[in-house]
PDB file of N, CA and C in Angstrom:
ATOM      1  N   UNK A   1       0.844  -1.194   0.000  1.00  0.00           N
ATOM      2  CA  UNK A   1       0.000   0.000   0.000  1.00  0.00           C
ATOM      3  C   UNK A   1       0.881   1.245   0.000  1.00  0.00           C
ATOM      4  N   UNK A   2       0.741   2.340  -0.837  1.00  0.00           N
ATOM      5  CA  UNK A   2       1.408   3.473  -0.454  1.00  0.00           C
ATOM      6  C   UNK A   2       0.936   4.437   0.427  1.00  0.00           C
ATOM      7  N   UNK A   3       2.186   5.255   0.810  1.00  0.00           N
ATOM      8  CA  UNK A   3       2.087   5.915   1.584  1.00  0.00           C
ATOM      9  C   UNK A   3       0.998   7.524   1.206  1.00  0.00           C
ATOM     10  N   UNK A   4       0.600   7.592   2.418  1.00  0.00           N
ATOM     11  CA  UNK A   4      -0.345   9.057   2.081  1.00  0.00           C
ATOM     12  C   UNK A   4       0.540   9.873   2.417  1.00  0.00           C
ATOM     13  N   UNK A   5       0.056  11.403   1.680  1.00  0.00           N
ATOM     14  CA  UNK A   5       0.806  12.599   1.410  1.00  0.00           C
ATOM     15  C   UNK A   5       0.564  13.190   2.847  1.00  0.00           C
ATOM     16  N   UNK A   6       1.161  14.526   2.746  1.00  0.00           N
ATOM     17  CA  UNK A   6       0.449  14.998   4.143  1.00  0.00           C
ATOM     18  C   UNK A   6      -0.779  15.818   3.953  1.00  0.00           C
ATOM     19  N   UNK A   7      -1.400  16.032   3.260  1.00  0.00           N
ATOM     20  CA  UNK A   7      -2.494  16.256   2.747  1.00  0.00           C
ATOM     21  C   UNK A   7      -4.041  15.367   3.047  1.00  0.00           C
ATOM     22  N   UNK A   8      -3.205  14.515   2.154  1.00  0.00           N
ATOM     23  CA  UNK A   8      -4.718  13.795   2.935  1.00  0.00           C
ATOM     24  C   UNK A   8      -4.603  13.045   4.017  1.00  0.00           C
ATOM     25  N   UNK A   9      -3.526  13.029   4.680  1.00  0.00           N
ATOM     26  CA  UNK A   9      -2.841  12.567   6.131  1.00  0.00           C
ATOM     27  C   UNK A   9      -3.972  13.965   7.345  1.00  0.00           C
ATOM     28  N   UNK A  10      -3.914  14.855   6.614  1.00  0.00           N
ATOM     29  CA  UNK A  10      -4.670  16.490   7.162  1.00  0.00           C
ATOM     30  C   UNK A  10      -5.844  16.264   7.542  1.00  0.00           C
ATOM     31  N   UNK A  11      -6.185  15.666   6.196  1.00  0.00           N
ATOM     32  CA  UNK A  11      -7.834  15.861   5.826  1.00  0.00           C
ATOM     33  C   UNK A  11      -8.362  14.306   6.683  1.00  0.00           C
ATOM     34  N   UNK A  12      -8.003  13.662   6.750  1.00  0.00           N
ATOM     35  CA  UNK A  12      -8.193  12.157   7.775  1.00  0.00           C
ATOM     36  C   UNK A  12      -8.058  12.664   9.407  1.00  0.00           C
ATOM     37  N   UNK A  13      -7.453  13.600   9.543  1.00  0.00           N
ATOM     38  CA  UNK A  13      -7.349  14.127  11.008  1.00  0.00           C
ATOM     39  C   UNK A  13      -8.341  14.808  11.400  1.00  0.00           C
ATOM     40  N   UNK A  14      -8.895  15.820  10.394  1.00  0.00           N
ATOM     41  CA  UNK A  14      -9.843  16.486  10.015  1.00  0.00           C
ATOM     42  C   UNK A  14     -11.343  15.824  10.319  1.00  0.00           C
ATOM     43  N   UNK A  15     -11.213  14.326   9.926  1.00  0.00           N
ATOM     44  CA  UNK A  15     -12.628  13.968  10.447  1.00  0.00           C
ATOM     45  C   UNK A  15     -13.174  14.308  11.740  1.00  0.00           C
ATOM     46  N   UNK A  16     -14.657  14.235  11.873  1.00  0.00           N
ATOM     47  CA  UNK A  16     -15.606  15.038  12.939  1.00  0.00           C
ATOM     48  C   UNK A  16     -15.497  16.549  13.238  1.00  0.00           C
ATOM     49  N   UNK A  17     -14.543  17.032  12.438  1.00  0.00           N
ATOM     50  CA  UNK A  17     -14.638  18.553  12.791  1.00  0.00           C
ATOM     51  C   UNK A  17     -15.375  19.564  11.693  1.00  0.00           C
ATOM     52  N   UNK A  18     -15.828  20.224  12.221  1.00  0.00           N
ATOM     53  CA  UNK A  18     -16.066  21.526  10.807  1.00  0.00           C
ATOM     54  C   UNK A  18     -15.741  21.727  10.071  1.00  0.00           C
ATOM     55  N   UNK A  19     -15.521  22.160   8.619  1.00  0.00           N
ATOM     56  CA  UNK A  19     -14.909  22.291   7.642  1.00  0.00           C
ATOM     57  C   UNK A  19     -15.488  22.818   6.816  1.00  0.00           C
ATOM     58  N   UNK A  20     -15.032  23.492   6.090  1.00  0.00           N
ATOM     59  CA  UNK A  20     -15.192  24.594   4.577  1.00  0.00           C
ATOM     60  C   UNK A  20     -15.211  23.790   3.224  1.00  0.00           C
ATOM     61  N   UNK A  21     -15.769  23.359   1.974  1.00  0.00           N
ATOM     62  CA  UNK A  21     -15.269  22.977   1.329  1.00  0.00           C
ATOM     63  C   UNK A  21     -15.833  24.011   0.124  1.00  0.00           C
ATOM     64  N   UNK A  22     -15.316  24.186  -0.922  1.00  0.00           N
ATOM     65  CA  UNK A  22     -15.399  24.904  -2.241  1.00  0.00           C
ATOM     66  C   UNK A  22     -15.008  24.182  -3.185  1.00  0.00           C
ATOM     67  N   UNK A  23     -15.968  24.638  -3.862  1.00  0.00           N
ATOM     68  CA  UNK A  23     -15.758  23.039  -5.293  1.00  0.00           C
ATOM     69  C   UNK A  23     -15.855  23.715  -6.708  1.00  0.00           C
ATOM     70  N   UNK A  24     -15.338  23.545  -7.564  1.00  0.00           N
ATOM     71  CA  UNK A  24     -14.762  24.145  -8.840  1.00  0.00           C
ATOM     72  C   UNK A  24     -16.567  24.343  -9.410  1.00  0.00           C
ATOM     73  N   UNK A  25     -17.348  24.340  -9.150  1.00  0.00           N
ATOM     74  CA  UNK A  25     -18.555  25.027  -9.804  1.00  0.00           C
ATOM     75  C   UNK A  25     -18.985  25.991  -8.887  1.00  0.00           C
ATOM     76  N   UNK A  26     -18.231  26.292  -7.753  1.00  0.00           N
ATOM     77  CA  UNK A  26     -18.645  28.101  -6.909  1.00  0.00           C
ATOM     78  C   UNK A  26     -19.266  27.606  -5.695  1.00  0.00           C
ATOM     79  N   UNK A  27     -19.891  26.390  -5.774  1.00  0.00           N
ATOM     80  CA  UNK A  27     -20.664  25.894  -4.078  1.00  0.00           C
ATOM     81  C   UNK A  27     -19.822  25.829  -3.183  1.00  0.00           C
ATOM     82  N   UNK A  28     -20.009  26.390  -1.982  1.00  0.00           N
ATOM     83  CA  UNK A  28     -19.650  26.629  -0.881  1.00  0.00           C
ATOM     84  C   UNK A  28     -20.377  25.448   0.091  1.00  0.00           C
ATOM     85  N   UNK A  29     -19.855  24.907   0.556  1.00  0.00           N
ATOM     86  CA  UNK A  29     -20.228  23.999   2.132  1.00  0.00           C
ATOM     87  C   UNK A  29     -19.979  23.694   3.181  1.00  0.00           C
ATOM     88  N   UNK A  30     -20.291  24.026   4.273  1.00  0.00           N
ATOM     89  CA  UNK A  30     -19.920  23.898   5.633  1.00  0.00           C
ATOM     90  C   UNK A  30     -20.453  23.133   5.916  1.00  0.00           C
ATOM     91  N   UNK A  31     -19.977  22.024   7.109  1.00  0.00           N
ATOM     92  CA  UNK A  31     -20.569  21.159   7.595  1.00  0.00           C
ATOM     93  C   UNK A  31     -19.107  20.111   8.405  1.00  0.00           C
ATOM     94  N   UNK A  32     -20.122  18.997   9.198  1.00  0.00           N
ATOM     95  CA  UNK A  32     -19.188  18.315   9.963  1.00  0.00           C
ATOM     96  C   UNK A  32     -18.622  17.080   9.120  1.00  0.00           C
ATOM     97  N   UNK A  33     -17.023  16.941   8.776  1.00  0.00           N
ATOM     98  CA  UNK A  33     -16.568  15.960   7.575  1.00  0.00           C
ATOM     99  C   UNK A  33     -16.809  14.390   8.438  1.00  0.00           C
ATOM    100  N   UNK A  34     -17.289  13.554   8.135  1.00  0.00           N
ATOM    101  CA  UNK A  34     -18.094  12.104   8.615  1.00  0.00           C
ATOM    102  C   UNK A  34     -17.212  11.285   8.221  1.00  0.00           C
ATOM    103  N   UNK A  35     -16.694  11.565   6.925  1.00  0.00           N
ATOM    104  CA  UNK A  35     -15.369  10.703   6.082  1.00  0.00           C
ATOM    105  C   UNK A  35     -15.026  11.083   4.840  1.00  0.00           C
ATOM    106  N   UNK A  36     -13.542  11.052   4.857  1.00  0.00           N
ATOM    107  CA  UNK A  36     -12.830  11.612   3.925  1.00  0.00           C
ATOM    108  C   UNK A  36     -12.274  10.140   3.425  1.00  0.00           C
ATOM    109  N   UNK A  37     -11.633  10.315   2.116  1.00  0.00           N
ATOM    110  CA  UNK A  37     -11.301   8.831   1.348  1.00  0.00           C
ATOM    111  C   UNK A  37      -9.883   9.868   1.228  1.00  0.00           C
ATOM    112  N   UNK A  38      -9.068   8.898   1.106  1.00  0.00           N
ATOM    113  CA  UNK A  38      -7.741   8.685   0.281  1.00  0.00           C
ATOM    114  C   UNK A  38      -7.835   9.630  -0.859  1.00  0.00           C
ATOM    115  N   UNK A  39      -9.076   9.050  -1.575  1.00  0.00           N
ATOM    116  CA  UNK A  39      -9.313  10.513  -3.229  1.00  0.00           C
ATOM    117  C   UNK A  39      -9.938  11.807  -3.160  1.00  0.00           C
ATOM    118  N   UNK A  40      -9.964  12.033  -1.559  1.00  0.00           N
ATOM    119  CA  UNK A  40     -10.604  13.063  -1.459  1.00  0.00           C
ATOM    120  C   UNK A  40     -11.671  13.383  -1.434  1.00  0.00           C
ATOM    121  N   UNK A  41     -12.394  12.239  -1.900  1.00  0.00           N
ATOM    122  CA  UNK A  41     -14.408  11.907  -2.164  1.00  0.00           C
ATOM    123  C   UNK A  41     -14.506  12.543  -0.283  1.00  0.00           C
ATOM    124  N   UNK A  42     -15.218  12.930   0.058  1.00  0.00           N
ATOM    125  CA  UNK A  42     -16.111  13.512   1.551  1.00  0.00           C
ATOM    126  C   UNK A  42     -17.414  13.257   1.755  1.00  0.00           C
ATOM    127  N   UNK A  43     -17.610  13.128   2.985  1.00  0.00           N
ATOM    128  CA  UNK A  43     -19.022  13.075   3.538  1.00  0.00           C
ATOM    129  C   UNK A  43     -19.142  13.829   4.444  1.00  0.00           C
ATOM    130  N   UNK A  44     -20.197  14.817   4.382  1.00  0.00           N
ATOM    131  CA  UNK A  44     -20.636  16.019   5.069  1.00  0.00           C
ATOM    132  C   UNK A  44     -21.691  15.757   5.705  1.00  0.00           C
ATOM    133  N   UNK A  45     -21.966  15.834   7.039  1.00  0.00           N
ATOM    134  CA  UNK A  45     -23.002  15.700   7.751  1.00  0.00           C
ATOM    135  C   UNK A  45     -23.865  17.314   8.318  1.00  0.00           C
ATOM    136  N   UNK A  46     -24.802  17.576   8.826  1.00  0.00           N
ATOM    137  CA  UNK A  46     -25.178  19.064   8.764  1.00  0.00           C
ATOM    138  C   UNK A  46     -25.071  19.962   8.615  1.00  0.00           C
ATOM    139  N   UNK A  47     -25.331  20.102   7.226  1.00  0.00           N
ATOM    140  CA  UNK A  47     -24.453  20.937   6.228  1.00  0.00           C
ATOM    141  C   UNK A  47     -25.317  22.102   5.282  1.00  0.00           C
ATOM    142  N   UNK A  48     -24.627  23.431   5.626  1.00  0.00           N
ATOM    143  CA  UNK A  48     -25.035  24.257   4.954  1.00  0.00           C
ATOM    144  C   UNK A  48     -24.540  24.907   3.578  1.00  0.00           C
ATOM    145  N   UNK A  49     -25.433  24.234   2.313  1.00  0.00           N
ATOM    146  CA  UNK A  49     -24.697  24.774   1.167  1.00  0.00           C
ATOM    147  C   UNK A  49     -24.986  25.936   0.445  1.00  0.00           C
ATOM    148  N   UNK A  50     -24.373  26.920  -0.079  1.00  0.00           N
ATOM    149  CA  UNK A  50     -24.096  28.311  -0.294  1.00  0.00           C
ATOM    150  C   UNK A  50     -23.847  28.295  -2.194  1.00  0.00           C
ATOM    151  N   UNK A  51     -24.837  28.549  -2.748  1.00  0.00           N
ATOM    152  CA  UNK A  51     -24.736  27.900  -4.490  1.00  0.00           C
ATOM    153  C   UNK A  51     -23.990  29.359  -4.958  1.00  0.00           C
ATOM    154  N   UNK A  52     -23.320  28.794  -6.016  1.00  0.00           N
ATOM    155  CA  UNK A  52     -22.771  30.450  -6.998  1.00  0.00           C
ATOM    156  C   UNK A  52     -23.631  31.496  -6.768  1.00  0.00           C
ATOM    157  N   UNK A  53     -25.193  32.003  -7.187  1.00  0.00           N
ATOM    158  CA  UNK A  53     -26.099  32.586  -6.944  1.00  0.00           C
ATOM    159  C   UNK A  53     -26.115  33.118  -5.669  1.00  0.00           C
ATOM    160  N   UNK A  54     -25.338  32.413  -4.723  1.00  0.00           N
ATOM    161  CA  UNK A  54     -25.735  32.750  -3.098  1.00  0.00           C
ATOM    162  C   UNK A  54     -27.026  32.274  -2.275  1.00  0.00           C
ATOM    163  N   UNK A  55     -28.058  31.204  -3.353  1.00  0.00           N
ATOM    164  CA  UNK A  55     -28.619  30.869  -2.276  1.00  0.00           C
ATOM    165  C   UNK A  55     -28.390  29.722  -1.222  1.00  0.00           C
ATOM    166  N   UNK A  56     -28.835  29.494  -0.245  1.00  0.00           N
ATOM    167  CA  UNK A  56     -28.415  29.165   1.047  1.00  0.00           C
ATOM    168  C   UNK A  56     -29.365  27.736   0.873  1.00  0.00           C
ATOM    169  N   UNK A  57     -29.575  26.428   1.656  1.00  0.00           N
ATOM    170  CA  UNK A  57     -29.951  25.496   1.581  1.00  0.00           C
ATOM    171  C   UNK A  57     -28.961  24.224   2.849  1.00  0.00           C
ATOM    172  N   UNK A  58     -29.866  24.396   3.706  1.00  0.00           N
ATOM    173  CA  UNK A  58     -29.441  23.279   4.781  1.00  0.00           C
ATOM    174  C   UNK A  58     -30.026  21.823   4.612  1.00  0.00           C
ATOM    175  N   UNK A  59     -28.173  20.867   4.519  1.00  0.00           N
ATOM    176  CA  UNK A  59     -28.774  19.439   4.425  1.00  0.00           C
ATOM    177  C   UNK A  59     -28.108  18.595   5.222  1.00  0.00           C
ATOM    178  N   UNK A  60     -29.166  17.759   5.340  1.00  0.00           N
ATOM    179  CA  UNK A  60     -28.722  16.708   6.471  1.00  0.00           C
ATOM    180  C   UNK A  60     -27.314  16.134   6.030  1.00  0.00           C
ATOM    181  N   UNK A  61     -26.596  15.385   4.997  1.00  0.00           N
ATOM    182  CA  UNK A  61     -25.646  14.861   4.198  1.00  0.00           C
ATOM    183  C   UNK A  61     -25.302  15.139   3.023  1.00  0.00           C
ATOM    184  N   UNK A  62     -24.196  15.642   2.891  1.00  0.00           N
ATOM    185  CA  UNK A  62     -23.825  15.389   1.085  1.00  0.00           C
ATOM    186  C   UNK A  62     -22.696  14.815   0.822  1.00  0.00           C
ATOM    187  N   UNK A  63     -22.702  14.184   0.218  1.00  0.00           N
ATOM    188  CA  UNK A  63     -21.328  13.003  -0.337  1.00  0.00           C
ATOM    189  C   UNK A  63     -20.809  14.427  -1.886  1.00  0.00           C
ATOM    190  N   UNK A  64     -19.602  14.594  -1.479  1.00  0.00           N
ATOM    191  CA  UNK A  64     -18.795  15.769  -2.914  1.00  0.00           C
ATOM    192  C   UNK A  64     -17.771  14.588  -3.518  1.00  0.00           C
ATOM    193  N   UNK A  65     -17.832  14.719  -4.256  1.00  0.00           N
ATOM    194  CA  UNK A  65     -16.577  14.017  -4.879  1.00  0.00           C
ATOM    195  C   UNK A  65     -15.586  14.673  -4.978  1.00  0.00           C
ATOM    196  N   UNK A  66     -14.236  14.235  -5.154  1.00  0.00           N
ATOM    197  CA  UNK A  66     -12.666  14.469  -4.796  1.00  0.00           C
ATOM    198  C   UNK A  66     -12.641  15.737  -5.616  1.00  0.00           C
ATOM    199  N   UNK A  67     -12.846  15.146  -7.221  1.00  0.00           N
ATOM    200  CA  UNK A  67     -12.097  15.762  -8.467  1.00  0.00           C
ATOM    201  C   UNK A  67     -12.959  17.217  -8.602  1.00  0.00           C
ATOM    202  N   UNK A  68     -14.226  17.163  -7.623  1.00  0.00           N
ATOM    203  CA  UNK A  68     -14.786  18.378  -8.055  1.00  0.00           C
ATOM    204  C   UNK A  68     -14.878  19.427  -6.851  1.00  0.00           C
ATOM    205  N   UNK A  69     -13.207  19.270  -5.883  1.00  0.00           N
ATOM    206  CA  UNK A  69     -13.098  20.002  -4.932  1.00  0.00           C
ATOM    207  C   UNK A  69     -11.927  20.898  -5.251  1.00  0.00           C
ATOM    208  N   UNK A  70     -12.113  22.364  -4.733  1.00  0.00           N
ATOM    209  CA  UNK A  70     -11.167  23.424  -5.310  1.00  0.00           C
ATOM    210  C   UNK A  70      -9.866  23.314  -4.175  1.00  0.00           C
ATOM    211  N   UNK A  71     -10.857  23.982  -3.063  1.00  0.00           N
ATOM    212  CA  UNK A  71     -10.563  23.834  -1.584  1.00  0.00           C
ATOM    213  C   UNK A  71     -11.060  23.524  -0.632  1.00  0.00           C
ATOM    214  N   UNK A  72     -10.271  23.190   0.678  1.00  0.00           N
ATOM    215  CA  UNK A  72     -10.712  22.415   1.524  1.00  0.00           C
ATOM    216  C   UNK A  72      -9.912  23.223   3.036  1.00  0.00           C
ATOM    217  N   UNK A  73     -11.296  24.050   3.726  1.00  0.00           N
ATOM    218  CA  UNK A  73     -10.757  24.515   5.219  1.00  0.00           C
ATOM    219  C   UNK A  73     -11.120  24.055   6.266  1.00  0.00           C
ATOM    220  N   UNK A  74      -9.852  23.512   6.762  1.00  0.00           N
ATOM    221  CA  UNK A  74      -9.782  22.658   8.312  1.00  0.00           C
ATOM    222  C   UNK A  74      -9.451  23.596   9.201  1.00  0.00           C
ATOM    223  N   UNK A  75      -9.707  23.266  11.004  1.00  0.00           N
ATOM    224  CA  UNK A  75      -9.784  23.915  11.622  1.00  0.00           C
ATOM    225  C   UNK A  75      -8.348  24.227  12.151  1.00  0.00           C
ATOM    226  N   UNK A  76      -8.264  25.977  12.429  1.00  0.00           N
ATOM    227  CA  UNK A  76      -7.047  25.916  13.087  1.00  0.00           C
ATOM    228  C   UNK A  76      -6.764  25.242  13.913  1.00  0.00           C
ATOM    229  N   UNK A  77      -7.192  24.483  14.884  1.00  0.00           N
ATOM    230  CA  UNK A  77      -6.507  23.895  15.592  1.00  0.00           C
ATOM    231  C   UNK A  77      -5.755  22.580  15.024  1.00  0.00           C
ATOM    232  N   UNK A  78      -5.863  22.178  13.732  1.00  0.00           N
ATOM    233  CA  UNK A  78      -5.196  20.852  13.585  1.00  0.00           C
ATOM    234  C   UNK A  78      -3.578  21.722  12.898  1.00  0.00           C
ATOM    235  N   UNK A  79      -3.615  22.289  13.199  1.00  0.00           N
ATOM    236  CA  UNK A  79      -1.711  23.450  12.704  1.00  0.00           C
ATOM    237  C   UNK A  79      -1.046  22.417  13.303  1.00  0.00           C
ATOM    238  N   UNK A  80      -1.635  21.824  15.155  1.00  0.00           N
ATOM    239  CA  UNK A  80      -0.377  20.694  15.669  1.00  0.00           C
ATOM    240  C   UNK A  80      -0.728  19.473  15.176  1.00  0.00           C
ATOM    241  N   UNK A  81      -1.406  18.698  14.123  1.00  0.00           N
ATOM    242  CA  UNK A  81      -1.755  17.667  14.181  1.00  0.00           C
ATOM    243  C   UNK A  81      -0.630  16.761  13.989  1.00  0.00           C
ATOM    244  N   UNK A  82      -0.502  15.643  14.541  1.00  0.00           N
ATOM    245  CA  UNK A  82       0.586  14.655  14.229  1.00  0.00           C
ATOM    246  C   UNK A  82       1.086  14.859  12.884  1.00  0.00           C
ATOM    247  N   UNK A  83       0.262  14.605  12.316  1.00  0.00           N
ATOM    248  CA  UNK A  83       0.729  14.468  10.705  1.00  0.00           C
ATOM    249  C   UNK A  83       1.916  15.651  10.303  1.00  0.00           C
ATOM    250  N   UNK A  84       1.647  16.799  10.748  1.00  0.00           N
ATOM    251  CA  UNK A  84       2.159  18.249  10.390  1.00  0.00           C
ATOM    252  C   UNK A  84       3.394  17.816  11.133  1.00  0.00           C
ATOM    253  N   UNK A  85       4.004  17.498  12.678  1.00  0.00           N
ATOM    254  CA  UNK A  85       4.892  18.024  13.310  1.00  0.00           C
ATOM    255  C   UNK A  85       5.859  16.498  12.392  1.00  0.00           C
ATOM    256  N   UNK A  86       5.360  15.799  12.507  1.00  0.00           N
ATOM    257  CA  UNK A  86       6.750  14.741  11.631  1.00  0.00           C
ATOM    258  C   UNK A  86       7.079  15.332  10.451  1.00  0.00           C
ATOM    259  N   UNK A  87       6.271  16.321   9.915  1.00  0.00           N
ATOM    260  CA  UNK A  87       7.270  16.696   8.470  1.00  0.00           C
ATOM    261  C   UNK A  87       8.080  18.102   8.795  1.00  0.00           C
ATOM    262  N   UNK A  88       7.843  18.948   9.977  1.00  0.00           N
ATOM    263  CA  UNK A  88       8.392  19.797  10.364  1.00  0.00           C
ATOM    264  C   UNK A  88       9.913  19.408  11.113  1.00  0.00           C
ATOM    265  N   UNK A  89       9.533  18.267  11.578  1.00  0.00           N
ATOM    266  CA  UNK A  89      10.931  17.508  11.980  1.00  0.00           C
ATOM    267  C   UNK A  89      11.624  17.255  10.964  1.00  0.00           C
ATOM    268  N   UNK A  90      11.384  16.909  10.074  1.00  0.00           N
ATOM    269  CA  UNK A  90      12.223  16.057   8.611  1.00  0.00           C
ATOM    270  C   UNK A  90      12.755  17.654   8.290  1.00  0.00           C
ATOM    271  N   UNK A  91      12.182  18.548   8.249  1.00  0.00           N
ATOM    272  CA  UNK A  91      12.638  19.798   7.624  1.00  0.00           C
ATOM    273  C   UNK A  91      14.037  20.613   8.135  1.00  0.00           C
ATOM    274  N   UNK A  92      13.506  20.646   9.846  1.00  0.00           N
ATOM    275  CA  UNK A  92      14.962  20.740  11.320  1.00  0.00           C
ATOM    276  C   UNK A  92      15.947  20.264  10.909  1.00  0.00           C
ATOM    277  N   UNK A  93      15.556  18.904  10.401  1.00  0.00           N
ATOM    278  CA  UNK A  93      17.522  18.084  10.124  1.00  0.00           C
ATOM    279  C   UNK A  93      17.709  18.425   9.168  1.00  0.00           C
ATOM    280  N   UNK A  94      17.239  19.182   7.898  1.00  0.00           N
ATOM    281  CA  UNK A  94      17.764  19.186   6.474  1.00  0.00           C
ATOM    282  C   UNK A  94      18.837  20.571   6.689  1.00  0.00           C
TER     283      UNK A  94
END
C-alpha cells in the first residue's frame, strides 16, 4: 500500500470537525466531515450549502466528490496535528 501525502494525512485528522469545502462550480459547504477517502471523495453531515447565486440550503448529508473540490478549510486547531509536526521535523535536520 502506499504511503499518504500529508495532505490527505490532514484531511483524515480532520474527520468530525467543521470544515469549509469549495468546489470548482462556486458551491460553498460547511458542515461536519463524517469521512474523507484517500481521493478526497467527503461526507458532510449538517451541512449548509451556499450555491454560486448565493442561495443558502441546509442538508442533512452530502457526499462531494474528490475531483470536483477546489478547496478544503480545516480547523485551526489541527496546525499541531501529528501528521504536520513529523514533516516539520524532517525539515529541522535538512
Amino acid at each position: 500500500m502506499a504511503t499518504l501525502g500529508v495532505p490527505i494525512r490532514l484531511l483524515l485528522e480532520a474527520e468530525k470537525h467543521k470544515v469549509t469545502v469549495e468546489m470548482k462550480s462556486g458551491e460553498i459547504f460547511r458542515g461536519l466531515l463524517s469521512t474523507a477517502e484517500s481521493s478526497m471523495n467527503l461526507q458532510l453531515s449538517d451541512c449548509i450549502c451556499t450555491a454560486s447565486n448565493g442561495k443558502v440550503r441546509k442538508m442533512d448529508a452530502v457526499y462531494l466528490k474528490g475531483s470536483g473540490i477546489r478547496l478544503i478549510v480545516v480547523p485551526e486547531m489541527l496546525r499541531n496535528a501529528p501528521c504536520l509536526g513529523k514533516q516539520s521535523a524532517k525539515r529541522k535536520r535538512e
